[in-house]
Every structure is written in C-alpha cells, then in structure tokens.
C-alpha atoms as a PDB file:
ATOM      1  CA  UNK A   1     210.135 104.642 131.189  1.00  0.00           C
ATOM      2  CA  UNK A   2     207.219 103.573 129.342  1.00  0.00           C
ATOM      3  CA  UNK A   3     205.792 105.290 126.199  1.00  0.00           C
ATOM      4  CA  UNK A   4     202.192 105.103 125.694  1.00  0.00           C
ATOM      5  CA  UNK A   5     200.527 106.331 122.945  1.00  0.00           C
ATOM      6  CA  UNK A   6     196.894 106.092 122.945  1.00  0.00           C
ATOM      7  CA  UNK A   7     195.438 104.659 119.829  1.00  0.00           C
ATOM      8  CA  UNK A   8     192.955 107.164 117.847  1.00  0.00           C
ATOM      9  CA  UNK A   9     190.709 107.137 114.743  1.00  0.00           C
ATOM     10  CA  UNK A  10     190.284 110.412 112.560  1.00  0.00           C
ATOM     11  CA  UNK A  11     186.220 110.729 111.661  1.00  0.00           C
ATOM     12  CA  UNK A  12     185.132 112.815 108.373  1.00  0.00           C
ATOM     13  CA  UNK A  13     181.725 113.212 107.443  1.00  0.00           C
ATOM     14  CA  UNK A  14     180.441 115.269 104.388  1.00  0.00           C
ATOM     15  CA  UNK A  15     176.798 115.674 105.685  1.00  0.00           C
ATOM     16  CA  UNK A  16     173.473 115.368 102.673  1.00  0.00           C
ATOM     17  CA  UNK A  17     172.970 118.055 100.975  1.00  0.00           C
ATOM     18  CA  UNK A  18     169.137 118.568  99.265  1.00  0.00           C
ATOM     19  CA  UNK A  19     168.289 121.236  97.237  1.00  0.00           C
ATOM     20  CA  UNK A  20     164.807 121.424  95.439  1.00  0.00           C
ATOM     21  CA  UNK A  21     165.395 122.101  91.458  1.00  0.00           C
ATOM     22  CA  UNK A  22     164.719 125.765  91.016  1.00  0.00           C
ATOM     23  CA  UNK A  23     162.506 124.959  87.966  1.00  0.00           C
ATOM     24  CA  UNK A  24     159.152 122.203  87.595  1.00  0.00           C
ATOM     25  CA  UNK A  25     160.971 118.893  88.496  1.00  0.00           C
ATOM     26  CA  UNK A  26     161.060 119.688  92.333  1.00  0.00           C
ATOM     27  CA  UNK A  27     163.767 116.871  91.897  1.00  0.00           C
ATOM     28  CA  UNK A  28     165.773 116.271  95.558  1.00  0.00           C
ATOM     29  CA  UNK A  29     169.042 115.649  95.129  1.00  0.00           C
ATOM     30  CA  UNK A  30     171.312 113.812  98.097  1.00  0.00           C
ATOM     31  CA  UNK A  31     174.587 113.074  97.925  1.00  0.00           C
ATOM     32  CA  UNK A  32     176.091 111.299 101.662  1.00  0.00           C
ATOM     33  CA  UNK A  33     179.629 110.739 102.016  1.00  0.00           C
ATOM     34  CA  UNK A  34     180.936 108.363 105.162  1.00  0.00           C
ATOM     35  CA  UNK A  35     184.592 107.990 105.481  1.00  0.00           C
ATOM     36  CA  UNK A  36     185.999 106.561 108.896  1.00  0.00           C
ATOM     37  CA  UNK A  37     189.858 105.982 108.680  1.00  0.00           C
ATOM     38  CA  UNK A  38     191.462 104.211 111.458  1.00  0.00           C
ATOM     39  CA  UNK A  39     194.870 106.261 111.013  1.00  0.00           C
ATOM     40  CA  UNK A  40     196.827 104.838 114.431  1.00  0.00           C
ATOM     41  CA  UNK A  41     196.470 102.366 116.460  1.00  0.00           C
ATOM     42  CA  UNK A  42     200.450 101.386 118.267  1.00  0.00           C
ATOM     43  CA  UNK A  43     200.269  99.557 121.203  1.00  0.00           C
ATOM     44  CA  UNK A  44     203.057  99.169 123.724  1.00  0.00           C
ATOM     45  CA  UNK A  45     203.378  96.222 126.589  1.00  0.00           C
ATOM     46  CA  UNK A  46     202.363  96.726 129.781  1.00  0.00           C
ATOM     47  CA  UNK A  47     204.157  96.901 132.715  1.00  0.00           C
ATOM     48  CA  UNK A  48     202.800  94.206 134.902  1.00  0.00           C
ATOM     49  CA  UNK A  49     203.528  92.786 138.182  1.00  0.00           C
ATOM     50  CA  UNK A  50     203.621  89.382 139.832  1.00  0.00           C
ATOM     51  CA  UNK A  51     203.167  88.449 143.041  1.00  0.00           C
ATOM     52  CA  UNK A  52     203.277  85.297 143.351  1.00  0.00           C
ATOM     53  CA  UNK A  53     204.499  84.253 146.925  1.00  0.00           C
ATOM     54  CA  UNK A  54     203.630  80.668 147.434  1.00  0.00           C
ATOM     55  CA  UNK A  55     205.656  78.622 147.717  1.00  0.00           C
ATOM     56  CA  UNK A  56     205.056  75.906 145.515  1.00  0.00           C
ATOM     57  CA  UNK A  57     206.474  74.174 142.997  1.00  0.00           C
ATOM     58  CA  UNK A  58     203.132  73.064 141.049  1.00  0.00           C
ATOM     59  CA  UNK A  59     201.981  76.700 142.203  1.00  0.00           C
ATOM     60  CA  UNK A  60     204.860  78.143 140.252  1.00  0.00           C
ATOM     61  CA  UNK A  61     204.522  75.920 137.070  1.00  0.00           C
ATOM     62  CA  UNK A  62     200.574  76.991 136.635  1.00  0.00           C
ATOM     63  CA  UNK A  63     201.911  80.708 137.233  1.00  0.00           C
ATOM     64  CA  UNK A  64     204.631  80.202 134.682  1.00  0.00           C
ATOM     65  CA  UNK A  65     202.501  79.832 131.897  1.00  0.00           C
ATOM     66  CA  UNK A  66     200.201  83.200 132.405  1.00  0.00           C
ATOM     67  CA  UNK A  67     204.308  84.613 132.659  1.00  0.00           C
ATOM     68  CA  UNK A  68     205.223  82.809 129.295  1.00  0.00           C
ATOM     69  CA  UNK A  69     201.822  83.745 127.464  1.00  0.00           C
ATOM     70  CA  UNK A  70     202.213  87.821 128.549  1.00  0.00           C
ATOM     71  CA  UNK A  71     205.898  88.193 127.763  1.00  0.00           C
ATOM     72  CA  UNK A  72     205.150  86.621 124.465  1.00  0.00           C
ATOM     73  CA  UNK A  73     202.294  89.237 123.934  1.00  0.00           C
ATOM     74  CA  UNK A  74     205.133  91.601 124.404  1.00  0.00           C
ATOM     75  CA  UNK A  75     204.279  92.531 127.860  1.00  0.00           C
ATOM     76  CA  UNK A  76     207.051  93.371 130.624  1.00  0.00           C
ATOM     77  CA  UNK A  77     206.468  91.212 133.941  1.00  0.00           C
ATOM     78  CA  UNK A  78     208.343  91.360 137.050  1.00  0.00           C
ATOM     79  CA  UNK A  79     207.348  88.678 139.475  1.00  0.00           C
ATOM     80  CA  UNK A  80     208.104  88.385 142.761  1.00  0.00           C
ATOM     81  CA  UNK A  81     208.303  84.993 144.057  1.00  0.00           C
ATOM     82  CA  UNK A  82     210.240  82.121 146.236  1.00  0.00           C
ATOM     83  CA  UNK A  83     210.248  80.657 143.193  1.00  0.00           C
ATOM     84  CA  UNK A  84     212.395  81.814 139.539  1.00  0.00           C
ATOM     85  CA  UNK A  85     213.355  80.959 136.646  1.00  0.00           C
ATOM     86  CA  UNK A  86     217.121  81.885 135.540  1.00  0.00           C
ATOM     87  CA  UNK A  87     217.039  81.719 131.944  1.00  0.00           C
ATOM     88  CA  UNK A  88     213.970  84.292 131.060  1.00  0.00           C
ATOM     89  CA  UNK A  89     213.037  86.209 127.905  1.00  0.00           C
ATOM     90  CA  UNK A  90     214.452  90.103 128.273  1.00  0.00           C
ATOM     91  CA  UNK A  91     210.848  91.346 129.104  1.00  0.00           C
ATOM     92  CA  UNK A  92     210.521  88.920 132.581  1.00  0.00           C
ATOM     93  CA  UNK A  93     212.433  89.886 135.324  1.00  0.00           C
ATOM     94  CA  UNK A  94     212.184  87.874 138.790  1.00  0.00           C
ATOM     95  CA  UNK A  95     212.635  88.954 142.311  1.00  0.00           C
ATOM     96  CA  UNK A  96     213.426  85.938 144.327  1.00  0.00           C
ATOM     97  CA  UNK A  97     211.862  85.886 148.023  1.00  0.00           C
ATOM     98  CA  UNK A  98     215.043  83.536 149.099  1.00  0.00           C
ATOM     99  CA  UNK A  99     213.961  83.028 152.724  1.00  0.00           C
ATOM    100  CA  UNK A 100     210.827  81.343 152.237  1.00  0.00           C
ATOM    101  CA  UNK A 101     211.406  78.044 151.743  1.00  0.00           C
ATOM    102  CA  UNK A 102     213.985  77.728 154.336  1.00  0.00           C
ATOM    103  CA  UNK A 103     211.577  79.454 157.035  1.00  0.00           C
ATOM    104  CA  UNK A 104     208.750  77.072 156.026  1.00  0.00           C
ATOM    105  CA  UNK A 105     211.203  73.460 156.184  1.00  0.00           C
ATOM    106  CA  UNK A 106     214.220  74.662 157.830  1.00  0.00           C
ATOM    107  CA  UNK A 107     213.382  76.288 160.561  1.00  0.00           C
ATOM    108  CA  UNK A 108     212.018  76.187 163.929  1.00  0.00           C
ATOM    109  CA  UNK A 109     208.539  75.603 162.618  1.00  0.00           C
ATOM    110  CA  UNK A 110     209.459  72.974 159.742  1.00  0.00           C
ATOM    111  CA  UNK A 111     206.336  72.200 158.477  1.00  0.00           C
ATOM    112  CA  UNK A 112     205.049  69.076 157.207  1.00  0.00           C
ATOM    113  CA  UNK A 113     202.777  68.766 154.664  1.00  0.00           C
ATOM    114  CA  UNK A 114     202.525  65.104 154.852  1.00  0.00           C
ATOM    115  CA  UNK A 115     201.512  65.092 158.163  1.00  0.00           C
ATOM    116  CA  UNK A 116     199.059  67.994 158.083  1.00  0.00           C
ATOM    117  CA  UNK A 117     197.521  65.871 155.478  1.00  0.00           C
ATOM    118  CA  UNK A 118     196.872  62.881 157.646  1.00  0.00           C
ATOM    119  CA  UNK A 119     195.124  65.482 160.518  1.00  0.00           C
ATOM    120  CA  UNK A 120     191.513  65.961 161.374  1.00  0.00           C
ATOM    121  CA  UNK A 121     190.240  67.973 158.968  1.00  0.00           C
ATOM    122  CA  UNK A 122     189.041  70.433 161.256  1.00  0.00           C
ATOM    123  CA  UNK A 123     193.039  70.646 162.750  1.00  0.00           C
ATOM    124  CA  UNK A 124     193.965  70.535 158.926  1.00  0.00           C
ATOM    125  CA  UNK A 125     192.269  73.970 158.382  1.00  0.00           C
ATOM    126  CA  UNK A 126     193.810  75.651 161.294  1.00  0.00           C
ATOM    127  CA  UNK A 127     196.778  73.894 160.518  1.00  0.00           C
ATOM    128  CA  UNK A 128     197.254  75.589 156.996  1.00  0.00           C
ATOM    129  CA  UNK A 129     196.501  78.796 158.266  1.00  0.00           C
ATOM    130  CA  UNK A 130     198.317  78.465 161.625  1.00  0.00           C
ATOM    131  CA  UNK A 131     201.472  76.620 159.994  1.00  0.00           C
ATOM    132  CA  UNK A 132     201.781  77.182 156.699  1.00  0.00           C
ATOM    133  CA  UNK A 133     200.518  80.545 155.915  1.00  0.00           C
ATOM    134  CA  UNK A 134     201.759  82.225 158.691  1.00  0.00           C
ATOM    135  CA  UNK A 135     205.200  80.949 158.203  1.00  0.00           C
ATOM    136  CA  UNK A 136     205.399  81.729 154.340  1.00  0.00           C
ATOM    137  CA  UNK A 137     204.504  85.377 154.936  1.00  0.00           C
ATOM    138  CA  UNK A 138     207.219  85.456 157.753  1.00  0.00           C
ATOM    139  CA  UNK A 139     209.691  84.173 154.906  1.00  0.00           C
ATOM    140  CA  UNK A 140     208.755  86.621 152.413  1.00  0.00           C
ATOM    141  CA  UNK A 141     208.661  89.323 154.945  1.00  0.00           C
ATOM    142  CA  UNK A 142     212.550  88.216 155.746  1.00  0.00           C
ATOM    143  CA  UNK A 143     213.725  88.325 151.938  1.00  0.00           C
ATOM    144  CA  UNK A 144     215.750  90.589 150.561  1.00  0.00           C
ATOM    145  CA  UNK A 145     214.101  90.085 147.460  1.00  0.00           C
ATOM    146  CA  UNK A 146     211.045  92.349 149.219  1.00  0.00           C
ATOM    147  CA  UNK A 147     212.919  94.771 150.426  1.00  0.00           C
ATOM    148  CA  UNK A 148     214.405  94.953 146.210  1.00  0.00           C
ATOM    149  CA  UNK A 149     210.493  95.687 145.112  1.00  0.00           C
ATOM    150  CA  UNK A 150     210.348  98.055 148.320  1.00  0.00           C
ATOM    151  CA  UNK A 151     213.097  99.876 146.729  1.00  0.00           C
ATOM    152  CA  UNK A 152     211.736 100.796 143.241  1.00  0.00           C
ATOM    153  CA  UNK A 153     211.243 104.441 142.777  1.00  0.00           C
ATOM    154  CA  UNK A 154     207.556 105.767 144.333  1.00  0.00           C
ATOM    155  CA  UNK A 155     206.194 107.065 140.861  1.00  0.00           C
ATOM    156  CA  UNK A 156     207.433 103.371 139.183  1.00  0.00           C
ATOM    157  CA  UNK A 157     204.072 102.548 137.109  1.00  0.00           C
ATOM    158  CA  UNK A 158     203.046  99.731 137.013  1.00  0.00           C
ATOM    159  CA  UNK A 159     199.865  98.920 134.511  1.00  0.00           C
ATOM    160  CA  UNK A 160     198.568  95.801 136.678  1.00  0.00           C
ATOM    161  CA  UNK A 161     199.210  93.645 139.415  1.00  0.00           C
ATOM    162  CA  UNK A 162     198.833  89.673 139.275  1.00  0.00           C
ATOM    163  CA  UNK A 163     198.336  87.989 142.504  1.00  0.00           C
ATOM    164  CA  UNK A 164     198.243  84.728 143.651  1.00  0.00           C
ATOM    165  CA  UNK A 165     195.532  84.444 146.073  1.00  0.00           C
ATOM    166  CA  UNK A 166     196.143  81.127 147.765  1.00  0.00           C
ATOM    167  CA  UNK A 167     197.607  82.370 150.766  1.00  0.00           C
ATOM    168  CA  UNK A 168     196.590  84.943 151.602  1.00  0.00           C
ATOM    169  CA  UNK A 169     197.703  89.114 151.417  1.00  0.00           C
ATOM    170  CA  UNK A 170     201.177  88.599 152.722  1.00  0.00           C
ATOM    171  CA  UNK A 171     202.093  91.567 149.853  1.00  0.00           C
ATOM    172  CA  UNK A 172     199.316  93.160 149.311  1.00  0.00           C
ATOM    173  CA  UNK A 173     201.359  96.399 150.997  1.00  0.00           C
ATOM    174  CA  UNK A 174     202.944  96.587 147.563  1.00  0.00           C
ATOM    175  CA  UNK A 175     199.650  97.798 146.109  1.00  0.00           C
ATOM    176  CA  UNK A 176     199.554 100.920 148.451  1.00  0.00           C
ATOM    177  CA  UNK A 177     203.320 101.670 147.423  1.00  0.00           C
ATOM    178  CA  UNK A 178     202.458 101.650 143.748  1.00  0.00           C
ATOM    179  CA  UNK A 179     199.297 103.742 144.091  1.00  0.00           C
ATOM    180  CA  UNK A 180     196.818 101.256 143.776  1.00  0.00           C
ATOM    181  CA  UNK A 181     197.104  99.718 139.718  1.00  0.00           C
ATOM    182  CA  UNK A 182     194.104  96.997 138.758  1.00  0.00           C
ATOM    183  CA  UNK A 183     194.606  93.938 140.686  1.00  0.00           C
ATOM    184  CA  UNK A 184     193.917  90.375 139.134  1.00  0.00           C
ATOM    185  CA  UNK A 185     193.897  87.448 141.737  1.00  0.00           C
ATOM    186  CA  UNK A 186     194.874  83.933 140.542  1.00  0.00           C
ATOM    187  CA  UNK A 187     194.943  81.052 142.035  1.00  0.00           C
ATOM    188  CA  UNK A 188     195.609  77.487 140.474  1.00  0.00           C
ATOM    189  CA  UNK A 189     194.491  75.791 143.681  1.00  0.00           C
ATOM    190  CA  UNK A 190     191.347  73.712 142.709  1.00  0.00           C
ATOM    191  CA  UNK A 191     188.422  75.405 144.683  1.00  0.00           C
ATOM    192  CA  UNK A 192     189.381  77.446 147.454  1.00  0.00           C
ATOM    193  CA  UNK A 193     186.551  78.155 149.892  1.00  0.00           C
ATOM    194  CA  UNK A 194     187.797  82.072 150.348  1.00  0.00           C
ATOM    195  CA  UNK A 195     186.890  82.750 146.687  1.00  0.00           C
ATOM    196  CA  UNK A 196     183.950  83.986 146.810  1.00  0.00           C
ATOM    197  CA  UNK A 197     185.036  86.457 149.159  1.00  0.00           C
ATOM    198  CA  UNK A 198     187.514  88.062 146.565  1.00  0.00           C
ATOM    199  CA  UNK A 199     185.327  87.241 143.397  1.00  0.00           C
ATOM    200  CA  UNK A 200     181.881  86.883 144.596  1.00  0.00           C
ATOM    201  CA  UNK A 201     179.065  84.489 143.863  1.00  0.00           C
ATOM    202  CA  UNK A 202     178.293  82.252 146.351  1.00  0.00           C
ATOM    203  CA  UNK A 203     179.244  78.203 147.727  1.00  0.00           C
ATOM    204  CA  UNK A 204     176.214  76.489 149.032  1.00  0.00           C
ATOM    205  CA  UNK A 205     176.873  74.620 151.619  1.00  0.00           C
ATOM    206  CA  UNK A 206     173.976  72.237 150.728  1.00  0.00           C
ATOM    207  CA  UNK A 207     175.404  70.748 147.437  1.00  0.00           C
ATOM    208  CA  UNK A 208     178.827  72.101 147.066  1.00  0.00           C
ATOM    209  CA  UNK A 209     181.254  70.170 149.292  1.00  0.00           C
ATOM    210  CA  UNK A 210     184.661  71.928 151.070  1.00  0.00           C
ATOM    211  CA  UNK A 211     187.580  70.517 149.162  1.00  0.00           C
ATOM    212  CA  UNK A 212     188.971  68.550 151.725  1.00  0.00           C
ATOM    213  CA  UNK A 213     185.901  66.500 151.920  1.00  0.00           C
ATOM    214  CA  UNK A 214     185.238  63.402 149.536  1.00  0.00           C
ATOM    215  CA  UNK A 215     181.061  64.155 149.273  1.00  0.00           C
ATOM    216  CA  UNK A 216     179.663  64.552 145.965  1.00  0.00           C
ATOM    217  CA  UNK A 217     177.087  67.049 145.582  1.00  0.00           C
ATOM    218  CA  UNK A 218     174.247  64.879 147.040  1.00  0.00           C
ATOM    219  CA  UNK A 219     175.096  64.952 150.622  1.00  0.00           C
ATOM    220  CA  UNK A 220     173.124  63.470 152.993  1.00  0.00           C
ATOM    221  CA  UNK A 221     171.742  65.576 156.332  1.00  0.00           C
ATOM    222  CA  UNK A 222     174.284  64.627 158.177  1.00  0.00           C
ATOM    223  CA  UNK A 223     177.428  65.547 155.971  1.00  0.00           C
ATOM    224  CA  UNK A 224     175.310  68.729 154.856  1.00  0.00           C
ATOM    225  CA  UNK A 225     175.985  69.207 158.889  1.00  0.00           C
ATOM    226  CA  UNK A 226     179.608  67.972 158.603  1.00  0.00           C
ATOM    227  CA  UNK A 227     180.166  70.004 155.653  1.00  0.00           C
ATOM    228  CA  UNK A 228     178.702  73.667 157.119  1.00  0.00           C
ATOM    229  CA  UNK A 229     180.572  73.307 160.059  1.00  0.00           C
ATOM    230  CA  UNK A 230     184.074  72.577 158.014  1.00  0.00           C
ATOM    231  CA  UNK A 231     183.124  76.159 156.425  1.00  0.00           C
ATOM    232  CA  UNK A 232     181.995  77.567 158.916  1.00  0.00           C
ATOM    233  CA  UNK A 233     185.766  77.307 160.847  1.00  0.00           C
ATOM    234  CA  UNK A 234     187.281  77.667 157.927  1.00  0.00           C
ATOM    235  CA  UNK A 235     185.741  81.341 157.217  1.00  0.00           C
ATOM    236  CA  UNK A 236     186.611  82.240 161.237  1.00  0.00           C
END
C-alpha cells in the first residue's frame, strides 16, 4: 500500500489595525503582519504503470530511459512488456509478455520486416496493420505475463498509466480494470500519422509528407495527390 500525504501550508494573518488618536493629532496608526509558513510538504512516488507492448528492441531502449529517469525520481513502475530488463532498481518491476516475439517470427505468420519494407507502400500500410499489429496483440493476448497484470487485486491503485502508442490498444482493457488512472501515450516512432488522433492538432496533407514517403515539404500536385491518398488508406 501506498501512503500519501498531501502536502499543506499553514496561513496566519494579523489583519491592520487603525485607530484615530483620541486627542488633536488624528494620527492613524497601522501595523500589518504577513506570515505564510510552508510547514509540510512530503512527497511519496507514484505508482505508475507501463505498457509498453511492442515489440521492439529500439522501441524498448527509448522506453527504458523514461523507466530509468522515474525510478530515479523515486517513482515505482511496473511495465508490462515483450521486452525486460533482469537486473532493475527495487522500485521497477517487469511483467514479461513471453509469447510475443515467438507469435510475430515463429509462427505461422512469421513476419518479415525486411520484406514488408521492400512492398508498395500502399501494401506496406496494410501490411503493418494486417501483419504486424495484429499478430503482436495476438502474442500479448497469449502471455502469461497478461494474465499476471489481470491478476492484481481490483482496488490495486495505480497513479498513471504510460502507454506506448505505436501499435495500437492491444491493452488498453487494463485501463477499465484499474478504474480508469491518467493515461500518457508515448511513442518513440518518428511521426506516426495516427497522432493526431490521440493528441490532436492536425497533419496537412499539402506540406507535411506520410513517413514512408521521401517528399520534402514542397510537394508538387502530383505527390500532394500521392501523398493524400497514402493517408487517406492509412486512416481507413
């Protein structure tokens, strides 16, 4: 269990007092006193959770460092992920999703990267989505390391959620579970075109090119074209 104590300030005031002399100076007399004390102020780490169910290597390193910079704030951080560290710090706890990577490469569907990177890059968005996503969220939905999260109590608190984005809401069930704590979305992927969606703002299809594409921000009419369409199935 967690003990929070709130942090709180005690506030004195000894208000002006004016008095007119009783006797021919009519002199006003004020006298203000302001004392503000800051008396407590103890903070305790959150209790913070991590999903972070890509699976991916570089994904993980980028995701390590938010994990390194909270725990050494004193935070406590339990991340789920295909991907863990053994040797932690006794405030970071991981929950490996161990059937992941060997849905993604080993089994029937075996992606390849490599080659999804050579496709169309119309097939390459349906591709990721079809392939890749799909798959990973079948791996993590096979792990026993989900069904360990699944298992924590019902009133568990936890202060905040980290997510990584990149792939999708393969866990977002988890929220419901834990009755809904802030969620923070993440993503070290360069410039997703679903952002917007979760953060707002906008992408112009006009000057801002889809990442797959090698255009610069002065497209002509014709990849302007090239480059709505790409969005356009990528947001379908």
């Amino acid at each position: 269990m967690r003990l929070t104590v709130p942090p709180f300030s005690t506030f004195s005031t000894v208000s002006a007092v004016t008095r007119p002399a009783r006797f021919g100076d009519m002199r006003t007399v004020s006298i203000a006193v302001l004392f503000t004390v800051q008396i407590v102020s103890v903070a305790f780490g959150a209790n913070i959770l991590c999903l972070f169910g890509v699976a991916s290597p570089s994904h993980h390193i980028w995701n390590r460092a938010i994990v390194d910079a909270l725990a050494a704030k004193g935070h406590n951080l339990t991340i789920v992920s295909p991907d863990i560290e053994k040797n932690t710090v006794e405030n970071v706890h991981y929950i490996e999703l161990e059937e992941t990577y060997p849905e993604l490469y080993s089994g029937p569907h075996n992606v390849d990267l490599m080659e999804m990177a050579n496709e169309n890059v119309f097939k390459s968005v349906i591709s990721f989505y079809r392939d890749f996503v799909i798959t990973e969220c079948q791996g993590i939905l096979k792990s026993k390391g989900l069904t360990v999260i699944k298992n924590y109590p019902d009133d568990f608190k936890f202060d905040l959620v980290l997510y990584d984005m990149t792939c999708g809401g393969c866990m977002h069930g988890l929220l419901h579970k834990f009755k809904y704590p802030p969620l923070v979305s993440v993503t070290p992927f360069n410039n997703p075109p679903y952002v917007t969606e979760v953060i707002g703002g906008h992408k112009f299809y006009a000057y801002t090119p889809f990442f797959s594409l090698g255009y610069g921000s002065d497209m002509s009419f014709f990849e302007r074209v090239h480059n709505t369409l790409l969005y356009t199935v990528d947001s379908m």
